[in-house]
PDB file of N, CA and C in Angstrom:
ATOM      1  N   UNK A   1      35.659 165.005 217.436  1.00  0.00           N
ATOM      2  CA  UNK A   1      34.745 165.880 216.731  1.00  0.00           C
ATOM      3  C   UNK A   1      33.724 165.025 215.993  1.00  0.00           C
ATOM      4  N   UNK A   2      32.409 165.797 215.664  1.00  0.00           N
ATOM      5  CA  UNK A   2      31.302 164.943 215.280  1.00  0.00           C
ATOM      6  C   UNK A   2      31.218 165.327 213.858  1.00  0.00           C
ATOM      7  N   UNK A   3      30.676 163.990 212.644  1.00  0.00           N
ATOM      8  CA  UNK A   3      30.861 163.960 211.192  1.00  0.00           C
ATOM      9  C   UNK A   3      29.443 163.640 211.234  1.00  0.00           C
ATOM     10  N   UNK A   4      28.932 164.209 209.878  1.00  0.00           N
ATOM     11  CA  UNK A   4      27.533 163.535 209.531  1.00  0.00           C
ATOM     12  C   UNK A   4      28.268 162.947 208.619  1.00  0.00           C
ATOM     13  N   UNK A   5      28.012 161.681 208.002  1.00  0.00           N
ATOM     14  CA  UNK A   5      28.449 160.976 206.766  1.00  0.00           C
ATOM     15  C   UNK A   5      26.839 160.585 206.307  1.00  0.00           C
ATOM     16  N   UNK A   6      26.654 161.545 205.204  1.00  0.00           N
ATOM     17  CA  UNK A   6      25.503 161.900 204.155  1.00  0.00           C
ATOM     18  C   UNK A   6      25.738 160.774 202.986  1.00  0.00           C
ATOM     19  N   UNK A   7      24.283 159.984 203.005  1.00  0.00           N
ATOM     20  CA  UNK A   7      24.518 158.827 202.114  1.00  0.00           C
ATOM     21  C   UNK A   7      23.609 159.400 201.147  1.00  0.00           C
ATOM     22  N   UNK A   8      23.622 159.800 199.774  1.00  0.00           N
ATOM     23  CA  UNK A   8      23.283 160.042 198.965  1.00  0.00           C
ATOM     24  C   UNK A   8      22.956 159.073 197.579  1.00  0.00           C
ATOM     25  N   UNK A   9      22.194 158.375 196.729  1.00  0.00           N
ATOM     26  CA  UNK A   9      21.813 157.447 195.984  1.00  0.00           C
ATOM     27  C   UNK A   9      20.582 157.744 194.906  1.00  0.00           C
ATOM     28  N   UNK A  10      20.843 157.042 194.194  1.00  0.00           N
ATOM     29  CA  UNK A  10      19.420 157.628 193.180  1.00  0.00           C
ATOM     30  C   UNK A  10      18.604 156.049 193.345  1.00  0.00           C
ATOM     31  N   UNK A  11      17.303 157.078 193.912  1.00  0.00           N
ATOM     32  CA  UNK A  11      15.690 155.936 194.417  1.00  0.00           C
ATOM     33  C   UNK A  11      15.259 155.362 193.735  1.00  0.00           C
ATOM     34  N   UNK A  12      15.420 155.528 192.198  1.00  0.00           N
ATOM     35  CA  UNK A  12      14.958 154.795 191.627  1.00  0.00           C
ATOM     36  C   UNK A  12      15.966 152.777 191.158  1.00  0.00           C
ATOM     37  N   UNK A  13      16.945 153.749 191.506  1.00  0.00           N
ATOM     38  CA  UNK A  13      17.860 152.244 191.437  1.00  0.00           C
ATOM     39  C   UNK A  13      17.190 151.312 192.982  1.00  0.00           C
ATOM     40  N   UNK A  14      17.171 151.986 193.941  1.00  0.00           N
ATOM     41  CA  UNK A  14      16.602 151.315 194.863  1.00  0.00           C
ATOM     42  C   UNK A  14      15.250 150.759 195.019  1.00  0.00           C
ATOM     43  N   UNK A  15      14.578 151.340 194.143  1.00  0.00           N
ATOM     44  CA  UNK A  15      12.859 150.898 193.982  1.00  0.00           C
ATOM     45  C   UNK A  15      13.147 149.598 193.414  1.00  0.00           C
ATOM     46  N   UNK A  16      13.852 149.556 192.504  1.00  0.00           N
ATOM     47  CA  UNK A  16      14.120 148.604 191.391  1.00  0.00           C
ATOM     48  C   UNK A  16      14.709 147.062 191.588  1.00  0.00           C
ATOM     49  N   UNK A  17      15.475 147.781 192.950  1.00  0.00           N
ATOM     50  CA  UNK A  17      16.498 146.738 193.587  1.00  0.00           C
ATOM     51  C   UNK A  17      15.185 145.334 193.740  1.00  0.00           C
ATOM     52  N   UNK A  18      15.957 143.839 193.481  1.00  0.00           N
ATOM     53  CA  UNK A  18      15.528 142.875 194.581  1.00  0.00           C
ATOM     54  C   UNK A  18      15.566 142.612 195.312  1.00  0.00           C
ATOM     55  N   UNK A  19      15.028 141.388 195.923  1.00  0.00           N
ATOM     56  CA  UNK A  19      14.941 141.057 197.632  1.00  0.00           C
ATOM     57  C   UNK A  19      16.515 141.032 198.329  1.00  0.00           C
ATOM     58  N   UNK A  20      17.398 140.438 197.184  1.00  0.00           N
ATOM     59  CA  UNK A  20      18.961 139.812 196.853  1.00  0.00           C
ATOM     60  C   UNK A  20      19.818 140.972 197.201  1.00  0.00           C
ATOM     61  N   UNK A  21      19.752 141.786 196.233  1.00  0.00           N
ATOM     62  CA  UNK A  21      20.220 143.274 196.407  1.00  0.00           C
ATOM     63  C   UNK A  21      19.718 144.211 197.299  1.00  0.00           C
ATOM     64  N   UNK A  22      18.908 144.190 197.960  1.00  0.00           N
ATOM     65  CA  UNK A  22      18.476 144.667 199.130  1.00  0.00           C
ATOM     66  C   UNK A  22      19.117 144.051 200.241  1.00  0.00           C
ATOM     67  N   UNK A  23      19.269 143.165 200.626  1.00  0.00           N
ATOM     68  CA  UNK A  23      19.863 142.192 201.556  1.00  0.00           C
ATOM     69  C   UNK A  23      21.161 142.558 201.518  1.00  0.00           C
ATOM     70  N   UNK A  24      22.161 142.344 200.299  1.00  0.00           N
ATOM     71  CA  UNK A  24      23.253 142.720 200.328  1.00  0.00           C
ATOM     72  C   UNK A  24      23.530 144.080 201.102  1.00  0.00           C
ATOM     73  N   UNK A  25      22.859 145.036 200.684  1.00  0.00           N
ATOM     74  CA  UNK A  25      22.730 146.277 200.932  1.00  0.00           C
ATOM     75  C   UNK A  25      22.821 146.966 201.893  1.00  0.00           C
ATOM     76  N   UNK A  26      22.183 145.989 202.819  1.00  0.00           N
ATOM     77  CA  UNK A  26      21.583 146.083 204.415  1.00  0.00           C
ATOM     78  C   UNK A  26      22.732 145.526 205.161  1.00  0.00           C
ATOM     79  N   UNK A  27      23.142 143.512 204.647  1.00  0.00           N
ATOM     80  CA  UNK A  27      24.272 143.036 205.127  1.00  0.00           C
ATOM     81  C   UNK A  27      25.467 144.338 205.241  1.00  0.00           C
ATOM     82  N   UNK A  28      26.067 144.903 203.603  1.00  0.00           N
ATOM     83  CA  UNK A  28      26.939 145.621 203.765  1.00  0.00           C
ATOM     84  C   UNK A  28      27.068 146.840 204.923  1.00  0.00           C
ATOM     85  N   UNK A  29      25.705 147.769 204.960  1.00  0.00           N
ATOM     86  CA  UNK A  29      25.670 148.566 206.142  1.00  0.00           C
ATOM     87  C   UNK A  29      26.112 147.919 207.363  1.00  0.00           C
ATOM     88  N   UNK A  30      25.547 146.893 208.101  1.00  0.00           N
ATOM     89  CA  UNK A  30      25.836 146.229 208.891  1.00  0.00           C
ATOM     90  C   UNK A  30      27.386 146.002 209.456  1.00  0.00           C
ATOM     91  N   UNK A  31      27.780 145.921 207.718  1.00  0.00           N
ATOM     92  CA  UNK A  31      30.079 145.574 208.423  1.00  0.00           C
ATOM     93  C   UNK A  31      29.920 146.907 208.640  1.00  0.00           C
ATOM     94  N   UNK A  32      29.765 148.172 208.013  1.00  0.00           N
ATOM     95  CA  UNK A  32      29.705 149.154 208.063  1.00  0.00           C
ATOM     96  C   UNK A  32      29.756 149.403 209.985  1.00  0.00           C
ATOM     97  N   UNK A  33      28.852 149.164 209.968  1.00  0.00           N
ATOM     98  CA  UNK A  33      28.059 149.443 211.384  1.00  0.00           C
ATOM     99  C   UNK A  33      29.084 149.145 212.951  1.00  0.00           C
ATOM    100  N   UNK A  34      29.424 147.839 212.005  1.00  0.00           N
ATOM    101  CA  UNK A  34      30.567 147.118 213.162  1.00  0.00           C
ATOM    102  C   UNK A  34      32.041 147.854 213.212  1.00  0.00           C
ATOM    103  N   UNK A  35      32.529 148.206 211.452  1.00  0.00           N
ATOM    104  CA  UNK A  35      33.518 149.454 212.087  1.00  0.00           C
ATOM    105  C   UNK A  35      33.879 150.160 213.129  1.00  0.00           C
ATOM    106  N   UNK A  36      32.139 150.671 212.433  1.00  0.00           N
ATOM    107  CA  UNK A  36      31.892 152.303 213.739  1.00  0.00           C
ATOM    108  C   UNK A  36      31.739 151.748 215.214  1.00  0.00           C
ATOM    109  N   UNK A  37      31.278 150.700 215.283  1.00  0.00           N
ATOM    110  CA  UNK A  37      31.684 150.346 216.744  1.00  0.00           C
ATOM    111  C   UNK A  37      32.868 149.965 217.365  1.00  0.00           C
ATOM    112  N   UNK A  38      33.792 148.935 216.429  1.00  0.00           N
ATOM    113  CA  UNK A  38      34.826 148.708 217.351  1.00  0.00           C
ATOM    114  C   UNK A  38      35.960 149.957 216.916  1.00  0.00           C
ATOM    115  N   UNK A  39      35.745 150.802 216.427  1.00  0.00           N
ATOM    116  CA  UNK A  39      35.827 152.248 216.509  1.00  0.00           C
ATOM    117  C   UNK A  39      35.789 153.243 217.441  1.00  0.00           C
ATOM    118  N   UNK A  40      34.907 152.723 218.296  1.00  0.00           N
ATOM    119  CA  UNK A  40      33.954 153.702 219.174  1.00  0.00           C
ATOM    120  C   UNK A  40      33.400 154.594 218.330  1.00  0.00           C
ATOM    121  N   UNK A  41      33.094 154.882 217.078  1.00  0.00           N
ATOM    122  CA  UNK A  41      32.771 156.235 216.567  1.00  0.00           C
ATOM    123  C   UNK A  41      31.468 156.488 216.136  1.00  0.00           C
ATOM    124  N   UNK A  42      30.768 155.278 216.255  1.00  0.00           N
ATOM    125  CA  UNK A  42      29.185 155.367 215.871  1.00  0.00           C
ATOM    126  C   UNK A  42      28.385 156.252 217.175  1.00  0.00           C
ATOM    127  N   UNK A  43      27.541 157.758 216.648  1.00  0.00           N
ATOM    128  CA  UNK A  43      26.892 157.950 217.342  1.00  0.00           C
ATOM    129  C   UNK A  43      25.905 158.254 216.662  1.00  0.00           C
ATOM    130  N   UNK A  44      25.248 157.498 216.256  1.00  0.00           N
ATOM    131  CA  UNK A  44      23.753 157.147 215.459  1.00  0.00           C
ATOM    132  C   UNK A  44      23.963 157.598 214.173  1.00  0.00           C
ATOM    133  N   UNK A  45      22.618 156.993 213.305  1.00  0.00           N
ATOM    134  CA  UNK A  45      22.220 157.682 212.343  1.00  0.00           C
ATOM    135  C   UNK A  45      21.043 156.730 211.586  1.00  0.00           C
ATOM    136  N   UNK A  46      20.782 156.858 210.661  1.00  0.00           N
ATOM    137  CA  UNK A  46      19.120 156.094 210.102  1.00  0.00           C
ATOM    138  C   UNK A  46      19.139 156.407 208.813  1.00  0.00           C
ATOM    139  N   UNK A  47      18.092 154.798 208.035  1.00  0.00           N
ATOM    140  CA  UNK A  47      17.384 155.134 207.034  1.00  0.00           C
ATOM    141  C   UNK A  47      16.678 156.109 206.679  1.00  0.00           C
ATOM    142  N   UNK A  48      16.546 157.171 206.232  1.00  0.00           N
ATOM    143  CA  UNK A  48      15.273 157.606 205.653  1.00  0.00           C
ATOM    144  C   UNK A  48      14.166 157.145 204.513  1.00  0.00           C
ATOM    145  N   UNK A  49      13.364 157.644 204.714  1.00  0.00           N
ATOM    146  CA  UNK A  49      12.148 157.131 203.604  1.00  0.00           C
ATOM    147  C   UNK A  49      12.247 158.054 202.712  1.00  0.00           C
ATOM    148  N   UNK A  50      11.600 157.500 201.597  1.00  0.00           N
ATOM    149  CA  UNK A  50      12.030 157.648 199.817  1.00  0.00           C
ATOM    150  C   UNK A  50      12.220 159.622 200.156  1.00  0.00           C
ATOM    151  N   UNK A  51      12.445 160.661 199.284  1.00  0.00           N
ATOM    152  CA  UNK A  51      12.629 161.444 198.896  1.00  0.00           C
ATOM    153  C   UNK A  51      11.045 162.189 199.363  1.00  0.00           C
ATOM    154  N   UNK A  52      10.322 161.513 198.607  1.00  0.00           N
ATOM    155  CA  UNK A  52       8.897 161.642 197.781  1.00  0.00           C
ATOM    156  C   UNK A  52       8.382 161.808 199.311  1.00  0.00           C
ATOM    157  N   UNK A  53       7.794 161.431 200.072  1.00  0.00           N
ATOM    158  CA  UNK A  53       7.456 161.568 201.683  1.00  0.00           C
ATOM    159  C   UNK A  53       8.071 162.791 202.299  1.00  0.00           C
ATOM    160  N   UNK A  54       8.730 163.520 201.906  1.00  0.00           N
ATOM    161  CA  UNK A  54       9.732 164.312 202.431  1.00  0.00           C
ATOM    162  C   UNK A  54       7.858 165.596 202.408  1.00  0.00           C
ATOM    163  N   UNK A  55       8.556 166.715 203.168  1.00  0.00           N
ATOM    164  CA  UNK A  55       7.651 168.127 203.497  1.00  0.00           C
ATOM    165  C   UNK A  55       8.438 169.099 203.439  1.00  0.00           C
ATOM    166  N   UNK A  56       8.752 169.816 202.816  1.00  0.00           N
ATOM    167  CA  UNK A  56       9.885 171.216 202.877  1.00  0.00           C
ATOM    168  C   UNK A  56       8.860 172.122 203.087  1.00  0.00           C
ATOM    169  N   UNK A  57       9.458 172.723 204.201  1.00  0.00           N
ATOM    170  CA  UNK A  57       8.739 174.229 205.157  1.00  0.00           C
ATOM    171  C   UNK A  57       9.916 175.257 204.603  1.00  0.00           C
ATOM    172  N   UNK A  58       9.523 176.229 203.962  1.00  0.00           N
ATOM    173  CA  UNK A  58      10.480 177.632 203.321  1.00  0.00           C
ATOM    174  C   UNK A  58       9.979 178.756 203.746  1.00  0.00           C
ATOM    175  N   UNK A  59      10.595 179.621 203.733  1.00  0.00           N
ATOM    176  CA  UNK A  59      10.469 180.881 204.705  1.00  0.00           C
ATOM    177  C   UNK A  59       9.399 181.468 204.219  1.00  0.00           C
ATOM    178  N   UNK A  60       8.426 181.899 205.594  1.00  0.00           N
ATOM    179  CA  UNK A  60       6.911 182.109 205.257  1.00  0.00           C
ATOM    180  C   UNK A  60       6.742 181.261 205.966  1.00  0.00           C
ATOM    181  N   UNK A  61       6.647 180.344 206.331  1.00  0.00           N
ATOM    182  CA  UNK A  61       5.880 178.964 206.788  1.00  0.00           C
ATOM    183  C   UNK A  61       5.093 178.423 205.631  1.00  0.00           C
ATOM    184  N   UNK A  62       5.496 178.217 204.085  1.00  0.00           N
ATOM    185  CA  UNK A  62       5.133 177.555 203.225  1.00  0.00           C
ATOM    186  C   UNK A  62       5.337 175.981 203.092  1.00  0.00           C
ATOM    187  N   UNK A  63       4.856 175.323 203.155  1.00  0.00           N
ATOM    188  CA  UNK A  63       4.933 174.064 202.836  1.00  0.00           C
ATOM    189  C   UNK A  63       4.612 173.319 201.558  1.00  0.00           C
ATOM    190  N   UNK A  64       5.601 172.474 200.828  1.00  0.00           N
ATOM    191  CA  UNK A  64       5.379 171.808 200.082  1.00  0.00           C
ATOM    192  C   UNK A  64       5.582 170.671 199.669  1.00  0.00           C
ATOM    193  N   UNK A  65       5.204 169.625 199.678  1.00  0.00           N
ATOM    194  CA  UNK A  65       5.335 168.158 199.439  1.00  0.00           C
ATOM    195  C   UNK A  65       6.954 167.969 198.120  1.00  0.00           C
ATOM    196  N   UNK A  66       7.448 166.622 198.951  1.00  0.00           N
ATOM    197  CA  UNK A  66       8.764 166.428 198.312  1.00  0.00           C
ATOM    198  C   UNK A  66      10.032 167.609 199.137  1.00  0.00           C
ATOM    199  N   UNK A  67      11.338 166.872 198.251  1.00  0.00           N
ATOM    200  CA  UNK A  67      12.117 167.656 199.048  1.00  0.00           C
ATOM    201  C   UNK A  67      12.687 169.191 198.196  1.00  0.00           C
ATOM    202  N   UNK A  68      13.616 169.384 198.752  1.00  0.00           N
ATOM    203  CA  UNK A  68      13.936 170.848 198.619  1.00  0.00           C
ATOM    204  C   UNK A  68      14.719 171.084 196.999  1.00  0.00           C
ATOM    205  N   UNK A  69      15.155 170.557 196.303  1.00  0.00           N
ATOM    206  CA  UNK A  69      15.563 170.660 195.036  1.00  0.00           C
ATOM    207  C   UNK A  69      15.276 169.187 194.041  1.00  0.00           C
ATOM    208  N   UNK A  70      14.940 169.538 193.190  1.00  0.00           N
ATOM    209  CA  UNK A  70      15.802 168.319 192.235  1.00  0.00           C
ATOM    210  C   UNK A  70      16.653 167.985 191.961  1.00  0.00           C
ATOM    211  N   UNK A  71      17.559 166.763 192.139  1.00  0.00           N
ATOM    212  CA  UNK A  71      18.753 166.225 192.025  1.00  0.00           C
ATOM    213  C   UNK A  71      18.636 165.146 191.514  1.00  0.00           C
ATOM    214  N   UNK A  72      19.967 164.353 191.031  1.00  0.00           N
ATOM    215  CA  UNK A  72      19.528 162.716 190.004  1.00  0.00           C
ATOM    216  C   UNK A  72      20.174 161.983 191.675  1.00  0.00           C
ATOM    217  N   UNK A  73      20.429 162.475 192.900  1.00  0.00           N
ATOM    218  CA  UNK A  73      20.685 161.755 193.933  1.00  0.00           C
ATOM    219  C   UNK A  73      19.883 162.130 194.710  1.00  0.00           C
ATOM    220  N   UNK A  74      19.451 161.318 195.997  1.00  0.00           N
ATOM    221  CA  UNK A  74      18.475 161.980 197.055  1.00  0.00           C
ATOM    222  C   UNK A  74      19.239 161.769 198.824  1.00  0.00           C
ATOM    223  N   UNK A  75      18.998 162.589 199.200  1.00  0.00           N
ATOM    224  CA  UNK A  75      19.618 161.762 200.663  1.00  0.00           C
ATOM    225  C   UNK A  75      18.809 160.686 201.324  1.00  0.00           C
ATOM    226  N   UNK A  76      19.585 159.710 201.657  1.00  0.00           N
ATOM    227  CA  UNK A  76      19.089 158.349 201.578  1.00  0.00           C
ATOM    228  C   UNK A  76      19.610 157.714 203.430  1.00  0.00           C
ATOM    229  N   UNK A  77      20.001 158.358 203.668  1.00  0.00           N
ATOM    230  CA  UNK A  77      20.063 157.975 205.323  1.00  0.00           C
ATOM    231  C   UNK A  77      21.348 158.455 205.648  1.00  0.00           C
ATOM    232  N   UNK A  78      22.063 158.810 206.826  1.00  0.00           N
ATOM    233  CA  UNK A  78      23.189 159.088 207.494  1.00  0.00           C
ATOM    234  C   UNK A  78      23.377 158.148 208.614  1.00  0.00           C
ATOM    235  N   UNK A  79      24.982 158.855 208.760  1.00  0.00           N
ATOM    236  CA  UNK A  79      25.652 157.965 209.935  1.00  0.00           C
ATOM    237  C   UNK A  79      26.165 159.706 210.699  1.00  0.00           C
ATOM    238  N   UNK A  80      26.303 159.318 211.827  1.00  0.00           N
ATOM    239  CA  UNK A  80      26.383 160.505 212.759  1.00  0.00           C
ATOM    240  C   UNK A  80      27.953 159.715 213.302  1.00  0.00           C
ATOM    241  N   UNK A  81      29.150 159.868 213.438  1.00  0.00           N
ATOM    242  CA  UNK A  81      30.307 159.598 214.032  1.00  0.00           C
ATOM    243  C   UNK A  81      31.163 160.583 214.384  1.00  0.00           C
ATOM    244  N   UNK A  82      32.069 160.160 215.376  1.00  0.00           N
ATOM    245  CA  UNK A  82      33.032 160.509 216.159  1.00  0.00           C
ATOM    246  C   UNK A  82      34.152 160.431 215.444  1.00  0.00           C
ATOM    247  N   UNK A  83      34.948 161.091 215.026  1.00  0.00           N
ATOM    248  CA  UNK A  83      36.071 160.801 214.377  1.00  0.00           C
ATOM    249  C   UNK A  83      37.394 162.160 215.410  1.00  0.00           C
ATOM    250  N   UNK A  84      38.529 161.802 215.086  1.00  0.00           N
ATOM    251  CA  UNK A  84      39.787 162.852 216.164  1.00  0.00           C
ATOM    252  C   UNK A  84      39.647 163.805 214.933  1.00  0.00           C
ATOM    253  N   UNK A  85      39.830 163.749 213.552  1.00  0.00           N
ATOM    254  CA  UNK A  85      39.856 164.826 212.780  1.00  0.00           C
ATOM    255  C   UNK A  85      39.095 164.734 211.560  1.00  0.00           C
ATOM    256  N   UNK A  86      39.494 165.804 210.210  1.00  0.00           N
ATOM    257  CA  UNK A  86      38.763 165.453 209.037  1.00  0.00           C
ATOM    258  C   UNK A  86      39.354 164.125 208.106  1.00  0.00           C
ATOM    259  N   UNK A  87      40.707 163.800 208.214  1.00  0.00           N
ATOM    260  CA  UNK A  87      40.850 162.880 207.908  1.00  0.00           C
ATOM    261  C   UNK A  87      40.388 161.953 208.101  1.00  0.00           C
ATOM    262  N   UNK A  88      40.457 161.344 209.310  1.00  0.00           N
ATOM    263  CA  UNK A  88      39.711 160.373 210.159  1.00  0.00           C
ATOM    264  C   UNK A  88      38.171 160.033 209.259  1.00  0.00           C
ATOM    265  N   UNK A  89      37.585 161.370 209.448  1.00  0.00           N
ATOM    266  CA  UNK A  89      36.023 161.720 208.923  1.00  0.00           C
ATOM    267  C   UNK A  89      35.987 160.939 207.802  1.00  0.00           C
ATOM    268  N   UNK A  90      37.186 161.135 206.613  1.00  0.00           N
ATOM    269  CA  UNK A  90      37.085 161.055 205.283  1.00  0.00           C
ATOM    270  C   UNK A  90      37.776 159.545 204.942  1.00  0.00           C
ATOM    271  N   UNK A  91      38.171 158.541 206.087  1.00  0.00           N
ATOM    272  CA  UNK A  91      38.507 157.701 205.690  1.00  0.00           C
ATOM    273  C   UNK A  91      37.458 156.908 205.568  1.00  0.00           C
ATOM    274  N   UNK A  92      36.384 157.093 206.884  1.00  0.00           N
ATOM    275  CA  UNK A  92      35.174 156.180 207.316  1.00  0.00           C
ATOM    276  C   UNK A  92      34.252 156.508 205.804  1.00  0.00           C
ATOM    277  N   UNK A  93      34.157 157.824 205.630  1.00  0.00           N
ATOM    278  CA  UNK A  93      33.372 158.060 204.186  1.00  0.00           C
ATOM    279  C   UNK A  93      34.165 157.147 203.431  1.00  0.00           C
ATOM    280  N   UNK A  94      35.451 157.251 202.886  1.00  0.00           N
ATOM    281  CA  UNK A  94      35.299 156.192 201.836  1.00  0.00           C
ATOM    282  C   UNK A  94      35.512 155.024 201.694  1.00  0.00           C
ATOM    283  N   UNK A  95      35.147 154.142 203.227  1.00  0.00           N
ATOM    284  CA  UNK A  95      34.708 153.080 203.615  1.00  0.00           C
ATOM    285  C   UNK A  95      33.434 152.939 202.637  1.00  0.00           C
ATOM    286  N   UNK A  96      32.271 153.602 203.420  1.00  0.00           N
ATOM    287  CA  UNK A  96      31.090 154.323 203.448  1.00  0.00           C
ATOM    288  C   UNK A  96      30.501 154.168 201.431  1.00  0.00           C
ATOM    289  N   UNK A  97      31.424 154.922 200.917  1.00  0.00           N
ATOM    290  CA  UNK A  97      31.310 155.061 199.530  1.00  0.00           C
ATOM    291  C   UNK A  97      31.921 154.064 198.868  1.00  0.00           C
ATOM    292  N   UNK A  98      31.776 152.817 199.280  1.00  0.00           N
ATOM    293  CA  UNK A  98      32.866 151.628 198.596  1.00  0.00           C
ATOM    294  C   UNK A  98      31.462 150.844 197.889  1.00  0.00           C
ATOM    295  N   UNK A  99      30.585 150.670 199.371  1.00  0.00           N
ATOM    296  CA  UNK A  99      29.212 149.888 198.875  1.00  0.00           C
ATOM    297  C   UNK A  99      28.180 151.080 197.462  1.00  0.00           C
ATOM    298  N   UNK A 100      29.190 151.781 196.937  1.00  0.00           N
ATOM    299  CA  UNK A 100      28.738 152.399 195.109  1.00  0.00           C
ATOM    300  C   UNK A 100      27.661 153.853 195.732  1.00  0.00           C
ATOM    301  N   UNK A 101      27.632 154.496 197.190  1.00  0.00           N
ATOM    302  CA  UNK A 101      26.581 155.416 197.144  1.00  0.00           C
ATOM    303  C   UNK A 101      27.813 156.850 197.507  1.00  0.00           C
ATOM    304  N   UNK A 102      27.388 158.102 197.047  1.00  0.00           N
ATOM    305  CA  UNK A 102      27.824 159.353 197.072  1.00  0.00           C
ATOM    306  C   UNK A 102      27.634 159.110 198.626  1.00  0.00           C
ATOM    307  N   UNK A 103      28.640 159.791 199.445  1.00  0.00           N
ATOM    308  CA  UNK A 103      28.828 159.794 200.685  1.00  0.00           C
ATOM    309  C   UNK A 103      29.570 161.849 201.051  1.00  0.00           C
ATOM    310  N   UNK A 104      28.968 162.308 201.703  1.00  0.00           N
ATOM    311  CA  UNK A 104      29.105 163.844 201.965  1.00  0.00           C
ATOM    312  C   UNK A 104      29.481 163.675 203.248  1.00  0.00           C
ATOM    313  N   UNK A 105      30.562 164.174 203.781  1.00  0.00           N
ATOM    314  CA  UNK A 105      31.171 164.031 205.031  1.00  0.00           C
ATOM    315  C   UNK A 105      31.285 165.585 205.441  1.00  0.00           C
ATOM    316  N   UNK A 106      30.297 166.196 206.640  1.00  0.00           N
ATOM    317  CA  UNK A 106      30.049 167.186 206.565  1.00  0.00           C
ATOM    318  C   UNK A 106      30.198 167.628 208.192  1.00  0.00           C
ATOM    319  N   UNK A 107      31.329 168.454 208.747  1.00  0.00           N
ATOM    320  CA  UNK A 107      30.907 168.895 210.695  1.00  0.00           C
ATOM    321  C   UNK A 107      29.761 168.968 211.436  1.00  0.00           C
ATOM    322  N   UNK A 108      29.833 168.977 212.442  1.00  0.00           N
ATOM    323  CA  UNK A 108      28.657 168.787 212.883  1.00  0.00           C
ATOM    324  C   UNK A 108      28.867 170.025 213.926  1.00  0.00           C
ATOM    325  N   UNK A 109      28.267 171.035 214.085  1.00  0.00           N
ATOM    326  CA  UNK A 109      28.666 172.157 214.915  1.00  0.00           C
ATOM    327  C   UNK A 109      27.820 171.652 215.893  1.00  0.00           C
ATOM    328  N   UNK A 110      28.879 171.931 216.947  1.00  0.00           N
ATOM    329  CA  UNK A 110      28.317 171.637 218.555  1.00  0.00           C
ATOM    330  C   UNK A 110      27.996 172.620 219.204  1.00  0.00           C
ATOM    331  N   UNK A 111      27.186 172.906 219.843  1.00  0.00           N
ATOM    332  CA  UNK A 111      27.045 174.236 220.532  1.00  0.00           C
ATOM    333  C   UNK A 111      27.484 174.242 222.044  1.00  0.00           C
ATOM    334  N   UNK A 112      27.650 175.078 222.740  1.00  0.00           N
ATOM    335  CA  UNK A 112      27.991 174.845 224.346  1.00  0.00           C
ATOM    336  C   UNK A 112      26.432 174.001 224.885  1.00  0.00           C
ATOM    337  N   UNK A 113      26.916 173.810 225.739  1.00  0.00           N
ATOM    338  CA  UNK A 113      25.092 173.681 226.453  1.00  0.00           C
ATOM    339  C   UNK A 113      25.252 175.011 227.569  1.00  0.00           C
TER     340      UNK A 113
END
């Protein structure tokens, strides 16, 4: 079964970050990364860009710059994996949530084709 693992963080700690702490950051994703592979369970997922870049479309076809609520966290990139159950799901999350970011481990409904 498929997990989104929702990385959640507040941007401004990351604006703030150095070259040092950025690196770490990236290194750590990386073991991360290698888990999910010799796992088999990585099936994608990505950085996103800051919060602030975001476009929320709301019913009407309204559009408005930034994202959909205010929060002191923003979603900050996902991992898309394969896991046999929710446990499974919730161990890789708190892998995931070790490197200090809110991690949301959420189904991924599949549809038939």
């Amino acid at each position: 079964m498929k997990y989104a693992l929702l990385i959640y963080q507040t941007e401004k700690d990351w604006a703030e970050a150095d070259e040092e702490q950025r690196r770490r950051a990236y290194e750590a994703h990386g073991r991360f990364a290698a888990l999910l592979k010799e796992r088999d369970a990585d099936r994608g997922g990505e950085e996103l860009a800051l919060s602030g870049t975001a476009t929320t479309i709301r019913a009407g076809g309204l559009l408005t710059d930034g994202p959909y609520a205010e929060t002191a966290e923003q979603l900050g990139g996902f991992y898309l994996v394969d896991a046999r159950d929710l446990d499974e799901a919730l161990e890789l999350g708190r892998a995931l949530s070790a490197m200090g970011d809110i991690v949301e481990v959420r189904p991924v409904v599949e549809h038939p084709a």
